[in-house]
N, C-alpha and C. Protein backbone atom coordinates (compact mmCIF):
# COMPACT_ATOMS: atom_id res chain seq x y z
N UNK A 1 -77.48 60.43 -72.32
CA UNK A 1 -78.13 60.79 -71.07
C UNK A 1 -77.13 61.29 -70.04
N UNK A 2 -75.95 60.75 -70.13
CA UNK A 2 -74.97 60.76 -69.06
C UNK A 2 -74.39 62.91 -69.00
N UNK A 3 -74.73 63.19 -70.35
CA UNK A 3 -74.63 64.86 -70.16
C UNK A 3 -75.60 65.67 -69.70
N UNK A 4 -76.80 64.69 -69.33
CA UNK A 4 -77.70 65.36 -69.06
C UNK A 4 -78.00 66.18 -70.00
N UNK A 5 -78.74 65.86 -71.16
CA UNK A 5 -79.22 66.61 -72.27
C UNK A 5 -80.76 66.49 -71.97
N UNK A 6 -81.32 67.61 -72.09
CA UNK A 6 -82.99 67.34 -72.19
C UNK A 6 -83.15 67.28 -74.17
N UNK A 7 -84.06 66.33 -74.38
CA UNK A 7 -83.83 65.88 -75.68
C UNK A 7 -85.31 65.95 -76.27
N UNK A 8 -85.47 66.30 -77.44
CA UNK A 8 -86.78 66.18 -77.95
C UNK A 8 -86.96 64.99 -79.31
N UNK A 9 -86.80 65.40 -80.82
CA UNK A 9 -86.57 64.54 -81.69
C UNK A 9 -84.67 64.13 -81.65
N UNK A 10 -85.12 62.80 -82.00
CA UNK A 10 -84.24 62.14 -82.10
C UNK A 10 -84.47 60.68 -82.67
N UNK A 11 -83.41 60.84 -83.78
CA UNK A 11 -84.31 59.57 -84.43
C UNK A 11 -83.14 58.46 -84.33
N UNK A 12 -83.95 57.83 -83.83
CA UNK A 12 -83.08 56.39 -82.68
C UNK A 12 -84.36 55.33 -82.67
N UNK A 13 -83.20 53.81 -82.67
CA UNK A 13 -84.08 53.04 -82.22
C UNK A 13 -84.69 53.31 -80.07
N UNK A 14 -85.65 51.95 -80.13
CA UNK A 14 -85.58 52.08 -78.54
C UNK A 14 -84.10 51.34 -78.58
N UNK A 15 -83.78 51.97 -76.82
CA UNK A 15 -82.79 50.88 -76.36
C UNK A 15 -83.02 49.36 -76.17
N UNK A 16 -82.21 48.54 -76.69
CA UNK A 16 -82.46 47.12 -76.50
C UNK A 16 -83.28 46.39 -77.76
N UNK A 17 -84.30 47.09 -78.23
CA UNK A 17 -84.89 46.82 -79.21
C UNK A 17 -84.22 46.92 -80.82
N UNK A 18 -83.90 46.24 -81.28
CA UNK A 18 -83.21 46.53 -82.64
C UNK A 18 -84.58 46.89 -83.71
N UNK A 19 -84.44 47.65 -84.75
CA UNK A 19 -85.41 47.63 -85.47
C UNK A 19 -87.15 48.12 -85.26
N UNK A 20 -86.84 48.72 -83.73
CA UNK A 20 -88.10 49.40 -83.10
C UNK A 20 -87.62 50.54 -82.98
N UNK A 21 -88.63 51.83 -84.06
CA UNK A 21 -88.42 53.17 -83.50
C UNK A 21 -88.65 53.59 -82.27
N UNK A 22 -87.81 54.92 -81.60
CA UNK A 22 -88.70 55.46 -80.89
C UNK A 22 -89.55 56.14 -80.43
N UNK A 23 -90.45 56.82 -79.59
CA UNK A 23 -91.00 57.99 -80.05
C UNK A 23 -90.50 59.17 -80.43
N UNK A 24 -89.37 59.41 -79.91
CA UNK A 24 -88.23 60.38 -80.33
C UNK A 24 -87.94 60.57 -81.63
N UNK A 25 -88.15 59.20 -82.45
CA UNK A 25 -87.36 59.50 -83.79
C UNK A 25 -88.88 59.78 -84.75
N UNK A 26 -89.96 59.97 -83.78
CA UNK A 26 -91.30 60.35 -84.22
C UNK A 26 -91.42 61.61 -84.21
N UNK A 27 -90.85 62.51 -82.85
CA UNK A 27 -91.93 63.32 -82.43
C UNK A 27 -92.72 63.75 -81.52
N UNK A 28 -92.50 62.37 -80.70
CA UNK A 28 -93.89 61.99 -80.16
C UNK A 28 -93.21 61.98 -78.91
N UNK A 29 -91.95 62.43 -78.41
CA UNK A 29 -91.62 62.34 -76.90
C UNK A 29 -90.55 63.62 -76.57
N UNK A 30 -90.56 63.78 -74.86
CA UNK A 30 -89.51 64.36 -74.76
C UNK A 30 -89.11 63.87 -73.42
N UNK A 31 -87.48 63.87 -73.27
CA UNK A 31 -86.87 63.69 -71.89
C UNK A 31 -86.14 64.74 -71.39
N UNK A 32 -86.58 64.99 -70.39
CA UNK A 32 -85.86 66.22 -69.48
C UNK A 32 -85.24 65.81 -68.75
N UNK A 33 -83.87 66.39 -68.21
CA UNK A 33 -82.78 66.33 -67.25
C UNK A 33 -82.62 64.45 -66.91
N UNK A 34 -82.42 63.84 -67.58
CA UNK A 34 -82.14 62.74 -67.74
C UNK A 34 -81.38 62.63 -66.30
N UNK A 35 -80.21 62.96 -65.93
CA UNK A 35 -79.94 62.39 -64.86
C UNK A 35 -80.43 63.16 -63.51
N UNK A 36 -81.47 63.75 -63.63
CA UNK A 36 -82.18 64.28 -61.98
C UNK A 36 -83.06 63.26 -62.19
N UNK A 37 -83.26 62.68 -63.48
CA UNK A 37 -84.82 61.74 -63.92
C UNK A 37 -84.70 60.76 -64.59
N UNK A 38 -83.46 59.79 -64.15
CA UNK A 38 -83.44 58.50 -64.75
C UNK A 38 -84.68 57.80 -64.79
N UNK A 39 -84.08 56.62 -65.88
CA UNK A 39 -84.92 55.52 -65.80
C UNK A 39 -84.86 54.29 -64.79
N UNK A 40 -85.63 53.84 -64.29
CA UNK A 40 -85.00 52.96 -63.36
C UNK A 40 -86.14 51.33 -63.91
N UNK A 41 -85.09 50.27 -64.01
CA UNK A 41 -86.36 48.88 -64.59
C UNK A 41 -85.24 48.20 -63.24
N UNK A 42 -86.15 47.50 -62.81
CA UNK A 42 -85.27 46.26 -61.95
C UNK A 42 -84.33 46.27 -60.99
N UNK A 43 -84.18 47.95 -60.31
CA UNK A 43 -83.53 48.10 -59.92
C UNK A 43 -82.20 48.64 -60.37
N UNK A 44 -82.23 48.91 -61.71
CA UNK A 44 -80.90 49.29 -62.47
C UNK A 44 -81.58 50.81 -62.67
N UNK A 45 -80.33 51.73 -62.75
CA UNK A 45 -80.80 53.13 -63.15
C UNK A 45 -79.83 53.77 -63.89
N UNK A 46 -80.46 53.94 -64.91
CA UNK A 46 -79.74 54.88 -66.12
C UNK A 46 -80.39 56.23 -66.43
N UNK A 47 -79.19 57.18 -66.65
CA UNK A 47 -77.76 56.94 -66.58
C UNK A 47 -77.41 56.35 -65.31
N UNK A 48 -76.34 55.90 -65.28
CA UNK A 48 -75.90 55.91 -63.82
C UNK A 48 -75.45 56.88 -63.11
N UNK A 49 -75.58 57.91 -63.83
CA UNK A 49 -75.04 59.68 -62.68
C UNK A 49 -76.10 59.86 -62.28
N UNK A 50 -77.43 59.19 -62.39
CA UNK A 50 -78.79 59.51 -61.81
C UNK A 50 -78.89 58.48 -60.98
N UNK A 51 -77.90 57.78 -60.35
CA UNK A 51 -78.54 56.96 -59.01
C UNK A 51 -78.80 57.53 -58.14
N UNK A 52 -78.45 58.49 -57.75
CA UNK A 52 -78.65 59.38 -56.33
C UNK A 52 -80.04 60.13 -56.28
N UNK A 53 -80.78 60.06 -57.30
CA UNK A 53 -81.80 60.47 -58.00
C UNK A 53 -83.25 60.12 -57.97
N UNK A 54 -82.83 58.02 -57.66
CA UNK A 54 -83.77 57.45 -57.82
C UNK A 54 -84.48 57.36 -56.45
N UNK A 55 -84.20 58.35 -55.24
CA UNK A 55 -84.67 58.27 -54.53
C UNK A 55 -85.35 59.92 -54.35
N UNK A 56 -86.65 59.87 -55.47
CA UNK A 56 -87.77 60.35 -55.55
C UNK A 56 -87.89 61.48 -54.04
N UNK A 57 -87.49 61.72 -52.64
CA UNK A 57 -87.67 62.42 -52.16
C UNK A 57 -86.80 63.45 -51.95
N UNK A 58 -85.71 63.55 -52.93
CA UNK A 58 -84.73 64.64 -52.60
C UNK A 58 -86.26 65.55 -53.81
N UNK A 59 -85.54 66.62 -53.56
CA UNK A 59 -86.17 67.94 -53.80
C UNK A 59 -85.51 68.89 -54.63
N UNK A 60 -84.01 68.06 -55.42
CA UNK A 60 -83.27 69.45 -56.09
C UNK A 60 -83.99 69.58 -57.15
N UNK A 61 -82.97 70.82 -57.63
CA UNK A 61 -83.46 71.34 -58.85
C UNK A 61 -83.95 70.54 -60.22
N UNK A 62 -84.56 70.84 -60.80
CA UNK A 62 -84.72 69.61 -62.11
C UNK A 62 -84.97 68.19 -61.71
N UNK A 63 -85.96 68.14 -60.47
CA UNK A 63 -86.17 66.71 -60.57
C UNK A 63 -88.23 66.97 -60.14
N UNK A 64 -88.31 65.76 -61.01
CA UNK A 64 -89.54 66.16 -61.32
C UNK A 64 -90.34 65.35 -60.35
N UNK A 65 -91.71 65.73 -60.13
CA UNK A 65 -92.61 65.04 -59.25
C UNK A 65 -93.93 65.14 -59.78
N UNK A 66 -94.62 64.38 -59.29
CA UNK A 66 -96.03 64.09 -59.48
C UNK A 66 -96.41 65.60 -58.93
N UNK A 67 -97.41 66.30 -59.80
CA UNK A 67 -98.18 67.54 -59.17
C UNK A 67 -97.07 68.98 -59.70
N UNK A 68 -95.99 68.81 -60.44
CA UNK A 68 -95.05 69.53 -60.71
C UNK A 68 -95.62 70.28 -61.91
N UNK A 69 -95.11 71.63 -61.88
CA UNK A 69 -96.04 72.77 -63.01
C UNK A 69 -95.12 72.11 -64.35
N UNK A 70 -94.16 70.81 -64.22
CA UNK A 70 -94.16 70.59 -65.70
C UNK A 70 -94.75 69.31 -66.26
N UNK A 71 -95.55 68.67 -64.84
CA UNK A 71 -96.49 67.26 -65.26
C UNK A 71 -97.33 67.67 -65.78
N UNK A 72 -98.03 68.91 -65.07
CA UNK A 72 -99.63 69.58 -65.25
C UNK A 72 -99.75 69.81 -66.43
N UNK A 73 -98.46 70.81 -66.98
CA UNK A 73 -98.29 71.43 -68.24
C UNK A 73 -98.49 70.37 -68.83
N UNK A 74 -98.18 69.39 -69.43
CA UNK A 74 -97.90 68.06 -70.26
C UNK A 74 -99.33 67.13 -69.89
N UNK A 75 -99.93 67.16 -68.84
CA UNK A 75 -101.45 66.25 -68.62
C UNK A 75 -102.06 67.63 -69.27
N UNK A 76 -101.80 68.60 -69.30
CA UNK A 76 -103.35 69.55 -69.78
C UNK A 76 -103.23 69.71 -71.52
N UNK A 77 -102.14 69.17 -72.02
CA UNK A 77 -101.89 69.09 -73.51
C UNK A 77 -102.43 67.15 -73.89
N UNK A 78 -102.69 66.82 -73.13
CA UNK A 78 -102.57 65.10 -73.62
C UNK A 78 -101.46 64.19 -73.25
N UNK A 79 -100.43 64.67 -72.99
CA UNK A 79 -99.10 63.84 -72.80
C UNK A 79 -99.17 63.23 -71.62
N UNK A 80 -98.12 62.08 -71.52
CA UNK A 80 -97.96 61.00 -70.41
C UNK A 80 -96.53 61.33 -70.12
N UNK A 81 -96.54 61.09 -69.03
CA UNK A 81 -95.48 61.01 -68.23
C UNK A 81 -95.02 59.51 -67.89
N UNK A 82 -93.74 58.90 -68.14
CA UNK A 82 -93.04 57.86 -67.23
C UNK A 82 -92.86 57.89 -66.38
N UNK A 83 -92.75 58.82 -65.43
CA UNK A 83 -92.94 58.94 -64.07
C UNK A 83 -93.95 57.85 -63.58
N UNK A 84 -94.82 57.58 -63.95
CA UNK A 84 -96.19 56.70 -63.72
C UNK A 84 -96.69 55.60 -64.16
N UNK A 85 -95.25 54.91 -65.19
CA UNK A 85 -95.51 53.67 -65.26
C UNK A 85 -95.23 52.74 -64.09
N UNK A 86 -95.80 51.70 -64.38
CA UNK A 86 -95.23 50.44 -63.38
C UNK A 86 -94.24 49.43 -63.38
N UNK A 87 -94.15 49.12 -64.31
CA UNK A 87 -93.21 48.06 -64.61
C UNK A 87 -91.46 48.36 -65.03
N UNK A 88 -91.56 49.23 -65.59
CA UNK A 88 -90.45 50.12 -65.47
C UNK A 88 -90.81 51.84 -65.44
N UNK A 89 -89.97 52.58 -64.87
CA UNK A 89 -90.31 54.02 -64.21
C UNK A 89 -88.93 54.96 -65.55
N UNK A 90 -89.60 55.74 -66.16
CA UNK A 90 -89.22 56.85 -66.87
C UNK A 90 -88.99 58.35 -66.70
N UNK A 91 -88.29 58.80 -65.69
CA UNK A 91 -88.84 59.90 -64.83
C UNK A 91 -88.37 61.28 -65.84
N UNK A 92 -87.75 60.85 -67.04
CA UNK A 92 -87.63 61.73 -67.73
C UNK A 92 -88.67 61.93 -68.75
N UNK A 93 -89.22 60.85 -68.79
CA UNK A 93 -89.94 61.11 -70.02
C UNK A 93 -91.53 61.33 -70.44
N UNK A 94 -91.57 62.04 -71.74
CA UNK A 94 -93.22 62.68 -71.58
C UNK A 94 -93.22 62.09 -73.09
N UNK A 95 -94.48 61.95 -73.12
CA UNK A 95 -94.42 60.92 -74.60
C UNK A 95 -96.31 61.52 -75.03
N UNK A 96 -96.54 61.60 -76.34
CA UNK A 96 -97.65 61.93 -77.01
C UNK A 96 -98.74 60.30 -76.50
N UNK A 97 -98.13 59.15 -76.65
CA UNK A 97 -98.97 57.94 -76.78
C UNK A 97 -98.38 57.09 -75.54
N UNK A 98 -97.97 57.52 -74.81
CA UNK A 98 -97.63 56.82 -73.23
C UNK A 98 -96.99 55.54 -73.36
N UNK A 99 -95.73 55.67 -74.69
CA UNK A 99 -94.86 54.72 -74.73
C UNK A 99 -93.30 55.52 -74.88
């Protein structure tokens, strides 16, 4: 994440999870600009070159928002966005089954 790779398949467990695929190593996800669109759980944000990030009202380039022509694109195919979970926030990621 820390190169900021936008990533599609990739066959990896989840992080933290041993022995749990992810959707990546399915198919079934993609993450864009990882560090304009960290993940953030608990207050922690990864990568950490995306802390400056996690404050959702900057406006640069490659950072994504609710209502953005690349959420729409991805809600008018079926896909979910992490952007919109609750419990932990995925701002990179678009997933076929909203995991």
């Amino acid at each position: 994440m820390a190169a900021n790779n936008s990533s599609g398949f990739n066959c990896r467990e989840v992080a933290g999870k041993s022995g749990v695929w992810s959707q990546h190593a399915y198919g079934r996800a993609i993450d864009l600009n990882p560090v304009q669109n960290p993940y953030v759980k608990n207050g922690v944000v990864s990568p950490v070159e995306g802390r400056r990030y996690a404050d959702r009202t900057l406006r640069d380039p490659g950072v994504i928002h609710e209502g953005d022509a690349v959420v729409v694109a991805f809600d008018d195919v079926g896909w979910h966005w992490g952007g919109r979970w609750k419990h932990e926030i995925d701002y990179q990621h678009f997933s076929a089954t909203n995991r």
